[in-house]
Every structure is written in C-alpha cells, then in structure tokens.
PDB file of N, CA and C in Angstrom:
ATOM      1  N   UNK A   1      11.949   3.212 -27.240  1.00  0.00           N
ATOM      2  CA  UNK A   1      12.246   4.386 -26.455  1.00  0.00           C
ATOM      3  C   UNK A   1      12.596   3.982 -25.026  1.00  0.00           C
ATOM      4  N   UNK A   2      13.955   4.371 -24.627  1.00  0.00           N
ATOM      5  CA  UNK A   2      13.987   4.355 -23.319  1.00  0.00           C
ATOM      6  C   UNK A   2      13.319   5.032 -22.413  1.00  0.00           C
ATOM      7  N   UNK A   3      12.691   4.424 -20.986  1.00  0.00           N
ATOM      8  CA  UNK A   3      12.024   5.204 -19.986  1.00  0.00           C
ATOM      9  C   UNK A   3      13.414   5.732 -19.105  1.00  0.00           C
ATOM     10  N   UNK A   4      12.690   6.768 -18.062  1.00  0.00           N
ATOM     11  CA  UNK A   4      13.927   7.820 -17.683  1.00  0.00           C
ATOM     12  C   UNK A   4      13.597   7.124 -16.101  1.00  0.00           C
ATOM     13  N   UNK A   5      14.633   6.606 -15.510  1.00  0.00           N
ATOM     14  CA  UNK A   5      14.701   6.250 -14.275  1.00  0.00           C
ATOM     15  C   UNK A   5      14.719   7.782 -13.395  1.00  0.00           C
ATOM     16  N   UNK A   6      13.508   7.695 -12.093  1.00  0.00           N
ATOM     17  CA  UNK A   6      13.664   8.378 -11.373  1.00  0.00           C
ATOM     18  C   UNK A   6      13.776   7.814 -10.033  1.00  0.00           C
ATOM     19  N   UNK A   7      14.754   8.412  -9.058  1.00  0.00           N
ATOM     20  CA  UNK A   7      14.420   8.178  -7.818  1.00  0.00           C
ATOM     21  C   UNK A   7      13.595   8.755  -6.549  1.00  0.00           C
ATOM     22  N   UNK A   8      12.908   8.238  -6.138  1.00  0.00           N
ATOM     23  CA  UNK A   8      11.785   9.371  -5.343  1.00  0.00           C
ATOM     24  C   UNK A   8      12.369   8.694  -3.762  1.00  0.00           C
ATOM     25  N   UNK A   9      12.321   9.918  -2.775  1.00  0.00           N
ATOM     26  CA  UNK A   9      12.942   9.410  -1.930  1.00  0.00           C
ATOM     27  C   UNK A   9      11.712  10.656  -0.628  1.00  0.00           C
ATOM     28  N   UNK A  10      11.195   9.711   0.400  1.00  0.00           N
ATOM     29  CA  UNK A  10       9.553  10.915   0.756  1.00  0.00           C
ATOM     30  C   UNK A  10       9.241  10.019   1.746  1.00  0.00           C
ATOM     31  N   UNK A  11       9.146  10.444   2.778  1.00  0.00           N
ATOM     32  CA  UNK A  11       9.025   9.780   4.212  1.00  0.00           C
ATOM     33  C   UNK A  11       7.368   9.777   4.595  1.00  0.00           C
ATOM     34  N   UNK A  12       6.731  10.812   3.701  1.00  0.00           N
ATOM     35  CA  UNK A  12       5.471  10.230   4.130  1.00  0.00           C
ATOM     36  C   UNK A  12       4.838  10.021   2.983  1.00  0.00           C
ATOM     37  N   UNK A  13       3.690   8.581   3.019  1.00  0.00           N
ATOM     38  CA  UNK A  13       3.728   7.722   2.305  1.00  0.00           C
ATOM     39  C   UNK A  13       2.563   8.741   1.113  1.00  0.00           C
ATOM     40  N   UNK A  14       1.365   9.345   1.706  1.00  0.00           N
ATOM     41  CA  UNK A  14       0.201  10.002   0.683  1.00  0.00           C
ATOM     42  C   UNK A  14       1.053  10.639  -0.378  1.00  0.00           C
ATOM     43  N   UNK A  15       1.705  11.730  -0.014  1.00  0.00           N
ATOM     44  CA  UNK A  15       2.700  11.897  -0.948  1.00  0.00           C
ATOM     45  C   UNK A  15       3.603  11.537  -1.653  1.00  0.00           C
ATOM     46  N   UNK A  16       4.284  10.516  -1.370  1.00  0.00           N
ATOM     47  CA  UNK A  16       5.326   9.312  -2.265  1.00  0.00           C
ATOM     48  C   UNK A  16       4.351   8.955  -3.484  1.00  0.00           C
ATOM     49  N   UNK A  17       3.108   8.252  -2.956  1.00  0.00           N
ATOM     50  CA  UNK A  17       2.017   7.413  -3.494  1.00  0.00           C
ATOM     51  C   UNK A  17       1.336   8.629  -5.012  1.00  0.00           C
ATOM     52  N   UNK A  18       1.529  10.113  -4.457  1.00  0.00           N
ATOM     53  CA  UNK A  18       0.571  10.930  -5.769  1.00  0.00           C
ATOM     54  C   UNK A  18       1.719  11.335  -6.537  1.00  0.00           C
ATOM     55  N   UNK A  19       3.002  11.441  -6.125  1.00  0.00           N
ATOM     56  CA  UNK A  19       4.244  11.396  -6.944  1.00  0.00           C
ATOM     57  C   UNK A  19       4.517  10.310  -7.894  1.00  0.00           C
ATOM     58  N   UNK A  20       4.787   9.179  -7.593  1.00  0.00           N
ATOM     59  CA  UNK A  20       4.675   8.287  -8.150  1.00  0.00           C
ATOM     60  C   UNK A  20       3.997   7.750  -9.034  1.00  0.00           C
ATOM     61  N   UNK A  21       2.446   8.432  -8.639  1.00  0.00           N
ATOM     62  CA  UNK A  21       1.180   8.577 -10.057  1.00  0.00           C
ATOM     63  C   UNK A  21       1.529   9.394 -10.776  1.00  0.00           C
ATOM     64  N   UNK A  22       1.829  10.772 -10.828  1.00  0.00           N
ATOM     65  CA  UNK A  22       2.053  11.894 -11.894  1.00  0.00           C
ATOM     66  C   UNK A  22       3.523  11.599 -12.408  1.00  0.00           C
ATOM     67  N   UNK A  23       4.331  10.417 -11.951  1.00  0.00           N
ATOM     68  CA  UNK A  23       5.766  10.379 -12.754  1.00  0.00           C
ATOM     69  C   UNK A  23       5.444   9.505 -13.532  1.00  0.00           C
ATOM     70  N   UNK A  24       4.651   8.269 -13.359  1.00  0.00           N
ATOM     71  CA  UNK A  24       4.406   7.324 -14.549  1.00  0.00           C
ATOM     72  C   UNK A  24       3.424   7.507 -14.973  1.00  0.00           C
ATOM     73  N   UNK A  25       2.346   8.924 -14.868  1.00  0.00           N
ATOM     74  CA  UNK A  25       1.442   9.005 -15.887  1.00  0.00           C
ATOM     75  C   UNK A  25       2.476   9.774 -16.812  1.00  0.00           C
ATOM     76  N   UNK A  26       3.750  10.335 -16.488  1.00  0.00           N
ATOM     77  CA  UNK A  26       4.332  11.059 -17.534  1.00  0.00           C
ATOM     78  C   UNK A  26       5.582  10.239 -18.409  1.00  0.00           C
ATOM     79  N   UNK A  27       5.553   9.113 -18.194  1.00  0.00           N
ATOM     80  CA  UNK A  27       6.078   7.723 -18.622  1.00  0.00           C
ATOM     81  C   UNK A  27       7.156   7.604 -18.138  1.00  0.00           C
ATOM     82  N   UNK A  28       7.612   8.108 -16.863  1.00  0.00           N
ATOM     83  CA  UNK A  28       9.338   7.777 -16.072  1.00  0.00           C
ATOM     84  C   UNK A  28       8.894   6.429 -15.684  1.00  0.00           C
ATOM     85  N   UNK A  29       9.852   6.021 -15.456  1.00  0.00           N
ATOM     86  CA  UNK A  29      10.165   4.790 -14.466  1.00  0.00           C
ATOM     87  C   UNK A  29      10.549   5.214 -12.851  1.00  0.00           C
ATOM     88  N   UNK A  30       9.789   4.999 -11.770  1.00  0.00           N
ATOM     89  CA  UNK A  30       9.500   5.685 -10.715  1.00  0.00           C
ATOM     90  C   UNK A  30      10.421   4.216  -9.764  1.00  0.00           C
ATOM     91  N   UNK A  31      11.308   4.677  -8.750  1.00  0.00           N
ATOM     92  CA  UNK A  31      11.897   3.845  -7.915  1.00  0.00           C
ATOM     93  C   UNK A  31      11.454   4.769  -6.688  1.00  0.00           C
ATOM     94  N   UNK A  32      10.478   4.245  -5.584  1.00  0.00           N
ATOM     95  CA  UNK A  32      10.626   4.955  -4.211  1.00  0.00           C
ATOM     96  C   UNK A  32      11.190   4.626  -2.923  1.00  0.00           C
ATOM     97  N   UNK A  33      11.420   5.110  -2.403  1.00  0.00           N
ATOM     98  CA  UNK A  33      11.925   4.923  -0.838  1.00  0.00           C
ATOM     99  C   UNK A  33      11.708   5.917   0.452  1.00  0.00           C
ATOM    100  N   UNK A  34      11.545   5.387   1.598  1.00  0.00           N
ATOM    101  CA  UNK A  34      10.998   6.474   2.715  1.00  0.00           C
ATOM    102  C   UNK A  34      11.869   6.854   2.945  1.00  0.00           C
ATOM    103  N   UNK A  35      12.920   6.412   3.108  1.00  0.00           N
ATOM    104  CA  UNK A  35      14.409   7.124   3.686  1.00  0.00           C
ATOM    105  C   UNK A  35      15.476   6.809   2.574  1.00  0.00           C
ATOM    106  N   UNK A  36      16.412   7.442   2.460  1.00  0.00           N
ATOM    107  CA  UNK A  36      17.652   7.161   1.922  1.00  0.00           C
ATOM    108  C   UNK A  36      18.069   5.804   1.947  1.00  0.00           C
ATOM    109  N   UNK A  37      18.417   5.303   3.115  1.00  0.00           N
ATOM    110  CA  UNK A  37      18.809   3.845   3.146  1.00  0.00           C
ATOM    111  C   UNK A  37      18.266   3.143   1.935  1.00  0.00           C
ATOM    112  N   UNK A  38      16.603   3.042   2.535  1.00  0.00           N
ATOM    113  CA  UNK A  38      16.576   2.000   2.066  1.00  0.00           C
ATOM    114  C   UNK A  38      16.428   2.115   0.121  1.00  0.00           C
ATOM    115  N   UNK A  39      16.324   3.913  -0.020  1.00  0.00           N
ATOM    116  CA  UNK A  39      16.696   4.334  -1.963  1.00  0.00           C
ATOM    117  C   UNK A  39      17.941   3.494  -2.262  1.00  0.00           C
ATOM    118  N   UNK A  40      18.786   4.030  -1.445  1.00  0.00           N
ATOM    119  CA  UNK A  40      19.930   3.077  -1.957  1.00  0.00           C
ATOM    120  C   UNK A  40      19.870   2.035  -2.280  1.00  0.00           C
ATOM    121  N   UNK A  41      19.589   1.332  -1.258  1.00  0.00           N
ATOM    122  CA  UNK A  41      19.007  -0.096  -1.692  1.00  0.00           C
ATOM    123  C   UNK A  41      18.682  -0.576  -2.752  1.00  0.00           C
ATOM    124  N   UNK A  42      17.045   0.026  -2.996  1.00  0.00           N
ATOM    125  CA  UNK A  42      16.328   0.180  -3.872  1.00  0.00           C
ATOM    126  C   UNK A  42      17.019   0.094  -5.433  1.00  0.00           C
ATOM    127  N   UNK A  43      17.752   1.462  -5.290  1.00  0.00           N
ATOM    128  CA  UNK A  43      18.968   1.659  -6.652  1.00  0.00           C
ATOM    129  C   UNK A  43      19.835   0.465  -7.102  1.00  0.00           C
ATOM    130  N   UNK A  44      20.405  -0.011  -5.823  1.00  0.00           N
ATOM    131  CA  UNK A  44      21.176  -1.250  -6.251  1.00  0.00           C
ATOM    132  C   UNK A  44      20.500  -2.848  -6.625  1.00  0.00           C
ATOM    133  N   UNK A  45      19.418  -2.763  -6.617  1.00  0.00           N
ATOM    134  CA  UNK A  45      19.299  -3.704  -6.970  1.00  0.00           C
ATOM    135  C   UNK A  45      18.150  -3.759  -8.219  1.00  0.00           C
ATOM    136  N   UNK A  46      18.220  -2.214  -8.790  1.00  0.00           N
ATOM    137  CA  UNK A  46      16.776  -1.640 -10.179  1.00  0.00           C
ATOM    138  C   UNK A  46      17.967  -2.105 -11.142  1.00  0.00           C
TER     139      UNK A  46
END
C-alpha cells in the first residue's frame, strides 16, 4: 500500500509538531516546513 504524501507548511513549531502526530498516526507520510521556502525545499528533495 502506498502512503499519501502530505505537505505541512506552520510557522509555529507546537502546532507543526501535534499535526504531524495525528497525520502519521493516520498513516500519511508527513513532510514539514516553517515557511514556504524552505517546503519547497523540503518537496524537492522527498
């Protein structure tokens, strides 16, 4: 089964951090970033 790539993109970190728990307790594949930039980033090189 493929996992479902998500991108989480959340400038402050408590919240990135309980997102990121409830997306891979629901079996996504979780990519985060504080700003855009550096999602992009992030994206290009998942």
């Amino acid at each position: 089964m493929v996992r479902t790539k998500i991108m989480l993109i959340e400038d402050e970190p408590s919240v990135r951090e309980n997102i990121l728990e409830l997306l891979e307790a629901e079996d996504f594949e979780a990519i985060a970033g504080s700003n855009g930039r550096i999602g992009i980033e992030l994206a290009q090189h998942a």
